[in-house]
C-alpha atoms as a PDB file:
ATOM      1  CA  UNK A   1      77.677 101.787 131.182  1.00  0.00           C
ATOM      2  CA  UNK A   2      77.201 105.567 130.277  1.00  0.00           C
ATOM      3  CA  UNK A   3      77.125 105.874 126.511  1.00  0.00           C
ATOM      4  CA  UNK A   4      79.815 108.227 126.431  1.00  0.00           C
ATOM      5  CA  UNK A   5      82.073 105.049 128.416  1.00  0.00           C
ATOM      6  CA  UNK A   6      81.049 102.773 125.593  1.00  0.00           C
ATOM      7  CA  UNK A   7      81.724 105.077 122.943  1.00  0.00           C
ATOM      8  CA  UNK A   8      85.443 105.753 124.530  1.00  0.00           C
ATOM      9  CA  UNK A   9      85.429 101.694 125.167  1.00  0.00           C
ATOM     10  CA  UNK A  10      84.596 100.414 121.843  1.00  0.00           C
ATOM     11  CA  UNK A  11      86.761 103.168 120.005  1.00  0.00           C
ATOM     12  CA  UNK A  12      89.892 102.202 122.038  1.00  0.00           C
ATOM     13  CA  UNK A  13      89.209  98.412 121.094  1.00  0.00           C
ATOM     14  CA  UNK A  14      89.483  99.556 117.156  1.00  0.00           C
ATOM     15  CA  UNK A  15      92.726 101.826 117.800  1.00  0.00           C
ATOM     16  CA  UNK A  16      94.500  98.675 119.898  1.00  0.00           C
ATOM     17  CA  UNK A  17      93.198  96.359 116.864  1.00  0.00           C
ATOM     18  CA  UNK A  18      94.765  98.084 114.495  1.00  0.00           C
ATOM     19  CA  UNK A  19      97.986  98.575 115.982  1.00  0.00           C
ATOM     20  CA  UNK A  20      98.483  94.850 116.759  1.00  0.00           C
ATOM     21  CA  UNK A  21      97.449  94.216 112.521  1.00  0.00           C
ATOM     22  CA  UNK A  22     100.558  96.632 111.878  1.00  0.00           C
ATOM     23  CA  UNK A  23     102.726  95.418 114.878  1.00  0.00           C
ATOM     24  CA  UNK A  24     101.788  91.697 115.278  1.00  0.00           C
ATOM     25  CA  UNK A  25     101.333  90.008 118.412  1.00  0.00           C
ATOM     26  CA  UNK A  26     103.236  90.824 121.358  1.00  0.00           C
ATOM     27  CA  UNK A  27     106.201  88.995 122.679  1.00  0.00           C
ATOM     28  CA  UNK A  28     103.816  87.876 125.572  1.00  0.00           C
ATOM     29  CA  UNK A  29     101.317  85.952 123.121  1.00  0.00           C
ATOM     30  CA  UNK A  30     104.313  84.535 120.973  1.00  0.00           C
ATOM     31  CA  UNK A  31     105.889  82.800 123.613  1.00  0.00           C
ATOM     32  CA  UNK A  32     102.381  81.722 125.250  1.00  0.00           C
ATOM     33  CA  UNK A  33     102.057  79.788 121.718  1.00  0.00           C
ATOM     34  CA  UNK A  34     104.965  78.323 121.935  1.00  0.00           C
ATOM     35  CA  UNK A  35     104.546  77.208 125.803  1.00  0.00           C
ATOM     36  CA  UNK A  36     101.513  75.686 124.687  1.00  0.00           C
ATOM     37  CA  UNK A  37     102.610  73.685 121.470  1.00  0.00           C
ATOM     38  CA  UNK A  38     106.130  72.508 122.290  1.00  0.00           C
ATOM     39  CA  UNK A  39     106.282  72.916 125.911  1.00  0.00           C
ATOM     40  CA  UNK A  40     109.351  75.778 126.219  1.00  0.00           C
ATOM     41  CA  UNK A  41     110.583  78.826 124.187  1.00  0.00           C
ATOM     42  CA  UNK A  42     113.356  78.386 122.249  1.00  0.00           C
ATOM     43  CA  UNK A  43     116.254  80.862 121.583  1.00  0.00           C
ATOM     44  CA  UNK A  44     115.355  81.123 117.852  1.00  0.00           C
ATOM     45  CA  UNK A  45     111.664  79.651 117.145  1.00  0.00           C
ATOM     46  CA  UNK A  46     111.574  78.235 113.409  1.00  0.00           C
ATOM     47  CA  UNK A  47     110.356  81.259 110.985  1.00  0.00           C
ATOM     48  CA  UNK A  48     107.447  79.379 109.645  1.00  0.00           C
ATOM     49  CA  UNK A  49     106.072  78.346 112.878  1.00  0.00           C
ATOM     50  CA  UNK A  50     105.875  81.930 113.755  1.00  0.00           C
ATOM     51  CA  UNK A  51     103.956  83.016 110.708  1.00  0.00           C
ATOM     52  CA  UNK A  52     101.660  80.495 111.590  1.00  0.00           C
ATOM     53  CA  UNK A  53     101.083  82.133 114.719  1.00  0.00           C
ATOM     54  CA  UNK A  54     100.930  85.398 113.143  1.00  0.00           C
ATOM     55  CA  UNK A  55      98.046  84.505 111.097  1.00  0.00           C
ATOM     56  CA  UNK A  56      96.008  82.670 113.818  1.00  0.00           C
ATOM     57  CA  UNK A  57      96.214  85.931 115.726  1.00  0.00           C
ATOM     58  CA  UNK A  58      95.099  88.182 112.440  1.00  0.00           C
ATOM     59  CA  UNK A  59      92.490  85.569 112.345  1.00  0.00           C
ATOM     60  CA  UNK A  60      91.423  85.805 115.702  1.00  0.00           C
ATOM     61  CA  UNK A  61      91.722  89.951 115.977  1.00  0.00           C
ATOM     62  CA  UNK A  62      89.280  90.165 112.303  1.00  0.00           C
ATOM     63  CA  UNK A  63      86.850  87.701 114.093  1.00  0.00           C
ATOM     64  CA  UNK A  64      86.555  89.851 117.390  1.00  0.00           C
ATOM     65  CA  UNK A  65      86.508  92.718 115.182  1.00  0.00           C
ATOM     66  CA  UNK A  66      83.188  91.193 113.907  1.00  0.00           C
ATOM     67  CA  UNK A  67      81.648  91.023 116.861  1.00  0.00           C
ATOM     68  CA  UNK A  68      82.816  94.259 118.340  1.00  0.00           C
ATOM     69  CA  UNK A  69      81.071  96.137 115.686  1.00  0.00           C
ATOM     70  CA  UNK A  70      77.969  93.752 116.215  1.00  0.00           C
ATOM     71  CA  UNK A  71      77.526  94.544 119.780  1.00  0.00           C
ATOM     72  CA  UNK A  72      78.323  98.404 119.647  1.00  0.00           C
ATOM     73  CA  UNK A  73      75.776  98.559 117.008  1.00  0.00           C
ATOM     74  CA  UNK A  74      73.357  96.560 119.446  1.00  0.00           C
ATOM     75  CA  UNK A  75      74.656  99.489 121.887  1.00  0.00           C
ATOM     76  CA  UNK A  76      73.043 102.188 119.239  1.00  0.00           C
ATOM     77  CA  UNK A  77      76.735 103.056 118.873  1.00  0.00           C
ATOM     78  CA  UNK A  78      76.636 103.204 114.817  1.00  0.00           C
ATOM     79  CA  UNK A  79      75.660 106.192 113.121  1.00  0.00           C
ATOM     80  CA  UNK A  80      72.409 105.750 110.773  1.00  0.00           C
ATOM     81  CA  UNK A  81      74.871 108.220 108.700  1.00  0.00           C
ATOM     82  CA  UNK A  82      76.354 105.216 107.364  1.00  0.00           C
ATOM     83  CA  UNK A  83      73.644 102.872 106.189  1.00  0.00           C
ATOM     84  CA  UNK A  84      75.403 100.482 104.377  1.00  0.00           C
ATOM     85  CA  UNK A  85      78.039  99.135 107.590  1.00  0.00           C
ATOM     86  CA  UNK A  86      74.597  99.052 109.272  1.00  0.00           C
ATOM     87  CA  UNK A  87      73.466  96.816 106.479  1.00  0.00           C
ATOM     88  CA  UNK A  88      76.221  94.612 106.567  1.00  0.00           C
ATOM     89  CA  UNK A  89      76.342  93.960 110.527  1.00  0.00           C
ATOM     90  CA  UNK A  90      72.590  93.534 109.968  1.00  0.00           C
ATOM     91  CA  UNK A  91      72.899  90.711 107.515  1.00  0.00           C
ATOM     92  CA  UNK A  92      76.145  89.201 109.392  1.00  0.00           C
ATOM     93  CA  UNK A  93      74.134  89.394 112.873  1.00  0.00           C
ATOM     94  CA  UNK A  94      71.217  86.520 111.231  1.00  0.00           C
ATOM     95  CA  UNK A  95      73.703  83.606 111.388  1.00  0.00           C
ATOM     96  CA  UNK A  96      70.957  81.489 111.817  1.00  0.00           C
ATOM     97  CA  UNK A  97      70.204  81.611 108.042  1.00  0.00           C
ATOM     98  CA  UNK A  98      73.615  79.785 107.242  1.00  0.00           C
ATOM     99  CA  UNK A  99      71.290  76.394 108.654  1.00  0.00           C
ATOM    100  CA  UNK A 100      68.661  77.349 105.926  1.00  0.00           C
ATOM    101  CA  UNK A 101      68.337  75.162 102.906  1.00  0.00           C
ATOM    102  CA  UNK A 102      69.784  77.073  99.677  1.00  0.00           C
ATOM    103  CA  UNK A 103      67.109  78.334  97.303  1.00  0.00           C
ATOM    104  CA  UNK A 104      66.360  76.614  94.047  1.00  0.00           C
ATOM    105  CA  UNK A 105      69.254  76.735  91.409  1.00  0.00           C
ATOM    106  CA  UNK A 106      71.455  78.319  94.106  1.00  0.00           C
ATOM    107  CA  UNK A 107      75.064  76.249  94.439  1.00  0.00           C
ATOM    108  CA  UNK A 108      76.385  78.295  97.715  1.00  0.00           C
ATOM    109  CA  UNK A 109      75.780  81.428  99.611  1.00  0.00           C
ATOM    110  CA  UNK A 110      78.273  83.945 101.799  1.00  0.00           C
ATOM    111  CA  UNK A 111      78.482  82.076 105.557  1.00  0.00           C
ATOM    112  CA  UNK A 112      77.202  85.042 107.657  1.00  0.00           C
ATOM    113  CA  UNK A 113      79.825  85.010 110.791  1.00  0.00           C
ATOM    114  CA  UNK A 114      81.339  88.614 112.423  1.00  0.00           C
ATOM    115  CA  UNK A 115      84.863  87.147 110.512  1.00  0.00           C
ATOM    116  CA  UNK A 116      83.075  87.540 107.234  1.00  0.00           C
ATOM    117  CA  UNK A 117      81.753  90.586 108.825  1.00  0.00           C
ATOM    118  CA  UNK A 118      84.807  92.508 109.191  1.00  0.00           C
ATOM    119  CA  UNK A 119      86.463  91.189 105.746  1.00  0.00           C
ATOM    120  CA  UNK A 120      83.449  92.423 103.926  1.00  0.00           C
ATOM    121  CA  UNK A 121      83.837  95.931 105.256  1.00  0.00           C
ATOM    122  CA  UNK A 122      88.019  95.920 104.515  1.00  0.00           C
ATOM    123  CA  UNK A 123      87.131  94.535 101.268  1.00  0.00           C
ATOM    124  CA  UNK A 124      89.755  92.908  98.683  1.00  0.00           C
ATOM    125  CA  UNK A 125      88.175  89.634  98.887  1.00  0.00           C
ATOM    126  CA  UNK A 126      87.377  89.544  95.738  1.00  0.00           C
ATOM    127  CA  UNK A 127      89.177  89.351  92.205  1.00  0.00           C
ATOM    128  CA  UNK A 128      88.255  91.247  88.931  1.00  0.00           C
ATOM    129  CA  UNK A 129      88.403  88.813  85.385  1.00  0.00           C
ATOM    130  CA  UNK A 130      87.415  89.263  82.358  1.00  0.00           C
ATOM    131  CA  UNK A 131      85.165  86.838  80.526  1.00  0.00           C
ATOM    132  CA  UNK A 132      86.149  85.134  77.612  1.00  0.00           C
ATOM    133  CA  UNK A 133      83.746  83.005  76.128  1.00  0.00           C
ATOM    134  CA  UNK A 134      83.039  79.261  76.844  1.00  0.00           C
ATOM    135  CA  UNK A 135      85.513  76.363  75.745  1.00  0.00           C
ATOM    136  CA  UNK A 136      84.722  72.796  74.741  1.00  0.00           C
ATOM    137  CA  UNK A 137      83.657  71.010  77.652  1.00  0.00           C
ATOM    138  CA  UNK A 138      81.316  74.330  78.160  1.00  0.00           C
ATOM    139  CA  UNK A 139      83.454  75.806  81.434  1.00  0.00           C
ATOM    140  CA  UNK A 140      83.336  79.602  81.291  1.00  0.00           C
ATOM    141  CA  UNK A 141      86.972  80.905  80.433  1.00  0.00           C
ATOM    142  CA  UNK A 142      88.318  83.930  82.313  1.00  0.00           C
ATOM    143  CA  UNK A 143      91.319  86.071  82.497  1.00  0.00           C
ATOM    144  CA  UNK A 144      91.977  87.842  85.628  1.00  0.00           C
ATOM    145  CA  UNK A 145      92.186  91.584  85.492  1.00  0.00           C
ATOM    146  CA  UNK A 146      95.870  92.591  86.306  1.00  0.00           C
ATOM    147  CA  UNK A 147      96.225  96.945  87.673  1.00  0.00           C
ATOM    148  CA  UNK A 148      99.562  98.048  89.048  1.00  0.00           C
ATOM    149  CA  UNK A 149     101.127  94.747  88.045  1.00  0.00           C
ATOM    150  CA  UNK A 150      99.164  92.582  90.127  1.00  0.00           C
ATOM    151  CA  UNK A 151      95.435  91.005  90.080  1.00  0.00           C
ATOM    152  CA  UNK A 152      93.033  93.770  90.367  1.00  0.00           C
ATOM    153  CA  UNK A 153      91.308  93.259  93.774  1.00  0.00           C
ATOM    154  CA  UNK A 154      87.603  94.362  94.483  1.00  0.00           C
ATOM    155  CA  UNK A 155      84.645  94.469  97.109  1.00  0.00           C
ATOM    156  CA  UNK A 156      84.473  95.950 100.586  1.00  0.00           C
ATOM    157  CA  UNK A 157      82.683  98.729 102.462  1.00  0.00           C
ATOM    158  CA  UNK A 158      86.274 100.497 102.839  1.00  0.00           C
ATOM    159  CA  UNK A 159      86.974 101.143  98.922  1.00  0.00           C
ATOM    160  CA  UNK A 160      83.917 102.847  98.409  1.00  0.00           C
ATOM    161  CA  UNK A 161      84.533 105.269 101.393  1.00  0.00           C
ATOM    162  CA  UNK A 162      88.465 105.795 101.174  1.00  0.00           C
ATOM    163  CA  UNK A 163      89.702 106.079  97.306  1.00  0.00           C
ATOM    164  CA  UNK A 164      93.004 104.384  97.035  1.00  0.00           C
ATOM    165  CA  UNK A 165      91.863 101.945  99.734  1.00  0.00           C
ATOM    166  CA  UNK A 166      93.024  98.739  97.844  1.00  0.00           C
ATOM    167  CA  UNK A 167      96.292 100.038  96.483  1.00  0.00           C
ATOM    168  CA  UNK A 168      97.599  99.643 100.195  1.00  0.00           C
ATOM    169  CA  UNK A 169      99.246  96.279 101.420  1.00  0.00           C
ATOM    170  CA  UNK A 170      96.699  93.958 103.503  1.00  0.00           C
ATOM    171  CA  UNK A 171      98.462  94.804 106.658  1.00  0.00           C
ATOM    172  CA  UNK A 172      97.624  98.756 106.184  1.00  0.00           C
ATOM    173  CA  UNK A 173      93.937  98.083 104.704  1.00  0.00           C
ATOM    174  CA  UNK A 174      93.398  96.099 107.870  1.00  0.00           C
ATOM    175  CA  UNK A 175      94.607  99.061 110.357  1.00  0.00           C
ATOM    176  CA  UNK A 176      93.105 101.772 108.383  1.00  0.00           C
ATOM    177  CA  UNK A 177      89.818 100.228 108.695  1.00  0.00           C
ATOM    178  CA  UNK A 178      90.322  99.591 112.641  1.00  0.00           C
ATOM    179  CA  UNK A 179      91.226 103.269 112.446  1.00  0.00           C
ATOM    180  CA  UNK A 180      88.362 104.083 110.443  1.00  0.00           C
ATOM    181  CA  UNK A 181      85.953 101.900 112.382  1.00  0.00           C
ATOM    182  CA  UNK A 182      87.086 104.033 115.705  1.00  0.00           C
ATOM    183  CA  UNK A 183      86.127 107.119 114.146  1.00  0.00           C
ATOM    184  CA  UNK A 184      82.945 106.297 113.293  1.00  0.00           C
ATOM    185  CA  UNK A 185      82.094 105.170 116.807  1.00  0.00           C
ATOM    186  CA  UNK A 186      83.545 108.124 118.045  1.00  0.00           C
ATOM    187  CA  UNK A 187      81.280 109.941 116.003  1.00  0.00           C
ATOM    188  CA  UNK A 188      78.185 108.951 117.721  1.00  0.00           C
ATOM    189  CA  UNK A 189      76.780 111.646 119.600  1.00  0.00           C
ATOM    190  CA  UNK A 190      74.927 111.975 122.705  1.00  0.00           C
ATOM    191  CA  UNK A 191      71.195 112.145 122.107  1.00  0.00           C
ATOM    192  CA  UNK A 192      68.940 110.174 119.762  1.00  0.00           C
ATOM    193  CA  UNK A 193      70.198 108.546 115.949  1.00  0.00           C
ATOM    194  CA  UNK A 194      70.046 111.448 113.587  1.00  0.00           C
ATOM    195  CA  UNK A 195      68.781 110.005 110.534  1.00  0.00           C
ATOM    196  CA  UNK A 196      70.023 110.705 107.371  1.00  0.00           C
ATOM    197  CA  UNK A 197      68.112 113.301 105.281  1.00  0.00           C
ATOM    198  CA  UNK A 198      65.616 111.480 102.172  1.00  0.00           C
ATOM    199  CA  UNK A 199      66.765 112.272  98.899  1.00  0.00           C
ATOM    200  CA  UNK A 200      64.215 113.698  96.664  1.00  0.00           C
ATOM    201  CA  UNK A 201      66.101 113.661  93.397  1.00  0.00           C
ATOM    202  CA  UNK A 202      67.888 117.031  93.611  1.00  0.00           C
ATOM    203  CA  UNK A 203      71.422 117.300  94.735  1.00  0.00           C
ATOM    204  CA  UNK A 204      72.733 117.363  98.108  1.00  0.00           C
ATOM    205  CA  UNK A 205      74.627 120.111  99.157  1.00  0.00           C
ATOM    206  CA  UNK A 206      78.399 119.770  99.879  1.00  0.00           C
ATOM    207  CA  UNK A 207      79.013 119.684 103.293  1.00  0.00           C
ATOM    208  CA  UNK A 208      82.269 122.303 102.759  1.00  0.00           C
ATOM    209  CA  UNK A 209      82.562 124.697  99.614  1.00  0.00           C
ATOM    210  CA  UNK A 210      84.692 123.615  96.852  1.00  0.00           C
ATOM    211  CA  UNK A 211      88.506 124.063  98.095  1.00  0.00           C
ATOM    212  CA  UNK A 212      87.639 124.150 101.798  1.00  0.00           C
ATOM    213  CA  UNK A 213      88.548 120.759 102.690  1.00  0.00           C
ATOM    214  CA  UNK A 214      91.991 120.994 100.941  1.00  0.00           C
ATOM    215  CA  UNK A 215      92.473 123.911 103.009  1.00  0.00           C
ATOM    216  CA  UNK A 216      91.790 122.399 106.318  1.00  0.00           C
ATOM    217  CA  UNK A 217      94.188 119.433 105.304  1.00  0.00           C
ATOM    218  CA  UNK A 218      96.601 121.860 104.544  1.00  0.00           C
ATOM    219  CA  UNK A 219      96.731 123.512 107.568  1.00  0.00           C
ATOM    220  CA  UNK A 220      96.333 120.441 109.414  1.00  0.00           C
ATOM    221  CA  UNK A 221      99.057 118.765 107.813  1.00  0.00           C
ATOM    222  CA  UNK A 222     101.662 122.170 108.371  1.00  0.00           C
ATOM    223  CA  UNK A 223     100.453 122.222 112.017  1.00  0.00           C
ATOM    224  CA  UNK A 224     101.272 118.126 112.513  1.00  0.00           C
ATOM    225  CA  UNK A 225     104.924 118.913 111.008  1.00  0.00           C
ATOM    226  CA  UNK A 226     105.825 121.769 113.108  1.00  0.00           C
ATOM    227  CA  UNK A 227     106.430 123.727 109.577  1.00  0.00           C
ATOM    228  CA  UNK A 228     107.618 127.089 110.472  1.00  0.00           C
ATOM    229  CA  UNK A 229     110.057 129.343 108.785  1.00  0.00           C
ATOM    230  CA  UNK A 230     111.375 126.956 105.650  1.00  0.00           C
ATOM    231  CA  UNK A 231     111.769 124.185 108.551  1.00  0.00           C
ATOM    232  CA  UNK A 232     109.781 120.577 110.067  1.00  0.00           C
ATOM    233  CA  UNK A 233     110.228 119.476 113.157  1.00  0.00           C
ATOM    234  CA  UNK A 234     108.223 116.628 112.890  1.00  0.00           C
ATOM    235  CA  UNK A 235     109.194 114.288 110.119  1.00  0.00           C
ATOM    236  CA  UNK A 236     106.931 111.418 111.243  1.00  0.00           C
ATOM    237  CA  UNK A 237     104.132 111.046 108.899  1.00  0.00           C
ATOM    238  CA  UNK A 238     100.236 111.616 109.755  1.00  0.00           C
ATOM    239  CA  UNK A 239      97.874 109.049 109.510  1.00  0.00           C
ATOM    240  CA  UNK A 240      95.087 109.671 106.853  1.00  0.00           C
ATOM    241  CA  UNK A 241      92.174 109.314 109.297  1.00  0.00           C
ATOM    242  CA  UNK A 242      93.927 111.260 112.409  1.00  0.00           C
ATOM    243  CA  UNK A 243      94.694 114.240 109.470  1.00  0.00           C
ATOM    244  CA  UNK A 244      91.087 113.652 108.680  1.00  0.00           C
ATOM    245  CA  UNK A 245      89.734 114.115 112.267  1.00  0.00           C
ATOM    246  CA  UNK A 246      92.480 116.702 112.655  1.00  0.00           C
ATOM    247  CA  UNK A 247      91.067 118.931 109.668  1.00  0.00           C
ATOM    248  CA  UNK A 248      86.991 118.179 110.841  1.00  0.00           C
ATOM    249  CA  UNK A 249      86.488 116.585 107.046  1.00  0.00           C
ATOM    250  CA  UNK A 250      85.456 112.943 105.963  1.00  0.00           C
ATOM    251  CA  UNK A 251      87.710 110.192 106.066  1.00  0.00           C
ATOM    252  CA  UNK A 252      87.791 110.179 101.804  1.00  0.00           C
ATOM    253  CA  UNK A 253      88.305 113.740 102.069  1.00  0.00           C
ATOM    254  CA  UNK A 254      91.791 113.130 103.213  1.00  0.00           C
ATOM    255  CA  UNK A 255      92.358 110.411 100.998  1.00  0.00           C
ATOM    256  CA  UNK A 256      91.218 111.575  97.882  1.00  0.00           C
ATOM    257  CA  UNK A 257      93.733 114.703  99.303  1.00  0.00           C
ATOM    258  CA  UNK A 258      96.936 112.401  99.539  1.00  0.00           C
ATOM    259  CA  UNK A 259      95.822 110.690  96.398  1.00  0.00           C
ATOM    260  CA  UNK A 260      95.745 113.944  94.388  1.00  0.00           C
ATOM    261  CA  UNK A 261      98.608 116.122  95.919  1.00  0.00           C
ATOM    262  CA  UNK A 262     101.215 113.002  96.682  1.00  0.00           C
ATOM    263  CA  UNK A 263     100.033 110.387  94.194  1.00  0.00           C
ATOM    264  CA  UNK A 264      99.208 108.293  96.870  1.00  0.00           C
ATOM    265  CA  UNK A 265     100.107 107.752 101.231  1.00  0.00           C
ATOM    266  CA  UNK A 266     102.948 105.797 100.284  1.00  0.00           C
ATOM    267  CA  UNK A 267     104.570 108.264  98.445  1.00  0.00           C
ATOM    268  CA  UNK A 268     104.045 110.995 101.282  1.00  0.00           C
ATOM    269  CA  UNK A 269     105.532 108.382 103.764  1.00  0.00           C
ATOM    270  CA  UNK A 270     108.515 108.651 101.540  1.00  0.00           C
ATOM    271  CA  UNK A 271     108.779 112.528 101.230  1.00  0.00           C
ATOM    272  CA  UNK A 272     108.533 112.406 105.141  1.00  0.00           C
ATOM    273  CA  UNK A 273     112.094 110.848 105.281  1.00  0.00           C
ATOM    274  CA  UNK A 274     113.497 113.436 103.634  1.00  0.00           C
ATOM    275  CA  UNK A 275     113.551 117.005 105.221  1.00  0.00           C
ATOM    276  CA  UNK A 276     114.134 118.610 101.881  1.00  0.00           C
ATOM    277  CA  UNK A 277     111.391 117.161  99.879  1.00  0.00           C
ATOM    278  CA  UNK A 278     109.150 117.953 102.866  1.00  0.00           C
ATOM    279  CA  UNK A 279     109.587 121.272 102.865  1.00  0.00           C
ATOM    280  CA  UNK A 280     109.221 121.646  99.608  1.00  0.00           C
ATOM    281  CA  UNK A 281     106.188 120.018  99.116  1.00  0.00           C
ATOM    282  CA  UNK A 282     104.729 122.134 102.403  1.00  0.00           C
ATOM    283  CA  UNK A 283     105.870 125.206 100.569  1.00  0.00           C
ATOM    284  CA  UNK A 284     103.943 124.146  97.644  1.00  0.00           C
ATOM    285  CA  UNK A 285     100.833 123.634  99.280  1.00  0.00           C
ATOM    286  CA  UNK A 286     100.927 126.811 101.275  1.00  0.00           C
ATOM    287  CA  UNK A 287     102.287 128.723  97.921  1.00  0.00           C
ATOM    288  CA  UNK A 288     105.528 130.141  99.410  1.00  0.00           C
ATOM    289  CA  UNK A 289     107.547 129.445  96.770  1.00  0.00           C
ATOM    290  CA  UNK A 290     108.875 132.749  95.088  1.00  0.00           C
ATOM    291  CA  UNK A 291     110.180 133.620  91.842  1.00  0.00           C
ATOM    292  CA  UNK A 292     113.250 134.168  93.062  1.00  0.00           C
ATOM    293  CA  UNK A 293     112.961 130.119  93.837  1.00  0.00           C
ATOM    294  CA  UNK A 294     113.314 129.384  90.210  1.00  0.00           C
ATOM    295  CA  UNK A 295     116.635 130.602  89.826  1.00  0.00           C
ATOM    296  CA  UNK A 296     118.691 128.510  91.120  1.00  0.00           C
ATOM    297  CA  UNK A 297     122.139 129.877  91.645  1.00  0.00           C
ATOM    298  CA  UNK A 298     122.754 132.260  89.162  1.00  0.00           C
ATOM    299  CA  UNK A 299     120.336 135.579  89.151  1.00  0.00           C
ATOM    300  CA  UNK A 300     117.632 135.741  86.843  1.00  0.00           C
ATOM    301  CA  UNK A 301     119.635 139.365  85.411  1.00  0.00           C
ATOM    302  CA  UNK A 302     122.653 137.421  84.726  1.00  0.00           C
ATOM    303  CA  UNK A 303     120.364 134.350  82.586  1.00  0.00           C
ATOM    304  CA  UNK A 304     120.758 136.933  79.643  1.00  0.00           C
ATOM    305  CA  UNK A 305     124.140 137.992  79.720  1.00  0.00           C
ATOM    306  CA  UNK A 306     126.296 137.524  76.610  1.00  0.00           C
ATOM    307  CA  UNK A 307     130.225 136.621  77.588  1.00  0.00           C
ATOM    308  CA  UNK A 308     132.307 139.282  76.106  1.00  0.00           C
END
């Protein structure tokens, strides 16, 4: 295959994965479970026996995920621009080491399998606590970390790229990185790996000027709602990596944009159902608003009137 095909192939493997980890399986694969386990489909299959199949498929999807990105990387289909997913599909790739004997005072090691692959990229696998000392029988005491109201979740590839990464559910962390995944892979251009430029000690230069990415977004974002003349006609929200490739910035870029101007995705999801917030919140960005704005109903020459 031409590497433009593969490029085009591989990406549209990422963009299906990621819609089946927000929709679920289809109706075809559901009732091909159930054909196979209890030999018909019936009008109202029990709840938990769906879940289950739910989670074999998520299983099964993160797995291929794995080796998707292990073979498009064999493909040179992964931009040296991102050294450390090379890193991790490196050490993931040597599964031959999991057969190795562990190393002197070593108890257990990470199994290196393209499942492990993809979770270590989406990150969340792993929980902050806090250490508290040692008790009587000499166990370590803990106390997990709690942020937001629940255990504070860390690790992954994905956090350190995309700021707000692990305040998402699982379902969206695992579609944003299929997303995010495609992206890169579309990213790889014809020609040989461009390799990253050495760092000497000084400090890079920004790849926009301060305030240019926010204005891309903005004008991105305005252009994806149709916003024209104090109206939307698009409510339907954008996704942070299509804004992204939308806008021609980074994928954090758009984050760290939603983060700062919306307090977070969710919360822009939830000014998109509501045509008046919207608009405000485009007028904002694109400083429309007008004194006169501020006045509400009354004039600002009558504010100062004294009743007779």
């Amino acid at each position: 295959f031409s590497r433009p095909l593969l490029i085009k192939q591989f990406a549209r493997r990422f963009r299906d994965a990621a819609r089946q980890f927000r929709d679920g399986p289809d109706r075809s694969h559901t009732s091909d479970c159930l054909r196979r386990s209890i030999g018909h489909i019936p009008a109202a299959p029990p709840p938990n026996y769906l879940d289950a199949i739910h989670s074999r498929h998520e299983d099964r999807l993160m797995e291929s995920c794995g080796v998707w990105l292990i073979e498009a990387d064999k493909a040179g289909l992964i931009p040296a621009a991102y050294p450390e997913l090379r890193a991790l599909i490196d050490f993931h790739r040597q599964e031959h080491m999991n057969h190795e004997p562990l190393p002197p005072g070593t108890r257990a090691r990470q199994y290196r399998c393209p499942s492990n692959l993809f979770q270590d990229i989406v990150g969340g696998h792993g929980v902050a606590a806090r250490f508290l000392g040692r008790g009587a029988d000499g166990r370590p005491q803990v106390e997990l970390v709690r942020e937001r109201g629940r255990v504070k979740e860390t690790g992954g590839l994905m956090p350190q790229l995309v700021p707000g990464h692990l305040h998402q559910t699982r379902v969206a962390r695992l579609s944003s990185t299929c997303e995010a995944l495609a992206d890169i892979i579309e990213s790889a251009t014809e020609g040989p790996v461009v390799e990253p430029p050495k760092h000497d000690g000084s400090r890079p230069k920004r790849s926009t000027t301060r305030g240019e990415a926010r204005a891309k977004l903005i004008a991105a974002l305005t252009l994806h709602h149709k916003y024209a003349d104090g109206s939307c006609l698009n409510l339907a929200p954008v996704g942070n990596n299509r804004l992204a490739k939308a806008a021609q910035v980074s994928v954090s870029s758009a984050s760290a944009f939603f983060e700062k101007e919306f307090q977070g995705y969710e919360k822009y999801r939830a000014v998109c159902r509501d045509t008046g917030r919207l608009v405000a919140a485009l007028k904002l960005l694109n400083s429309e608003f007008a004194p006169h704005n501020l006045y509400g109903r009354c004039p600002a020459d009558e504010d100062d009137r004294v009743a007779e």
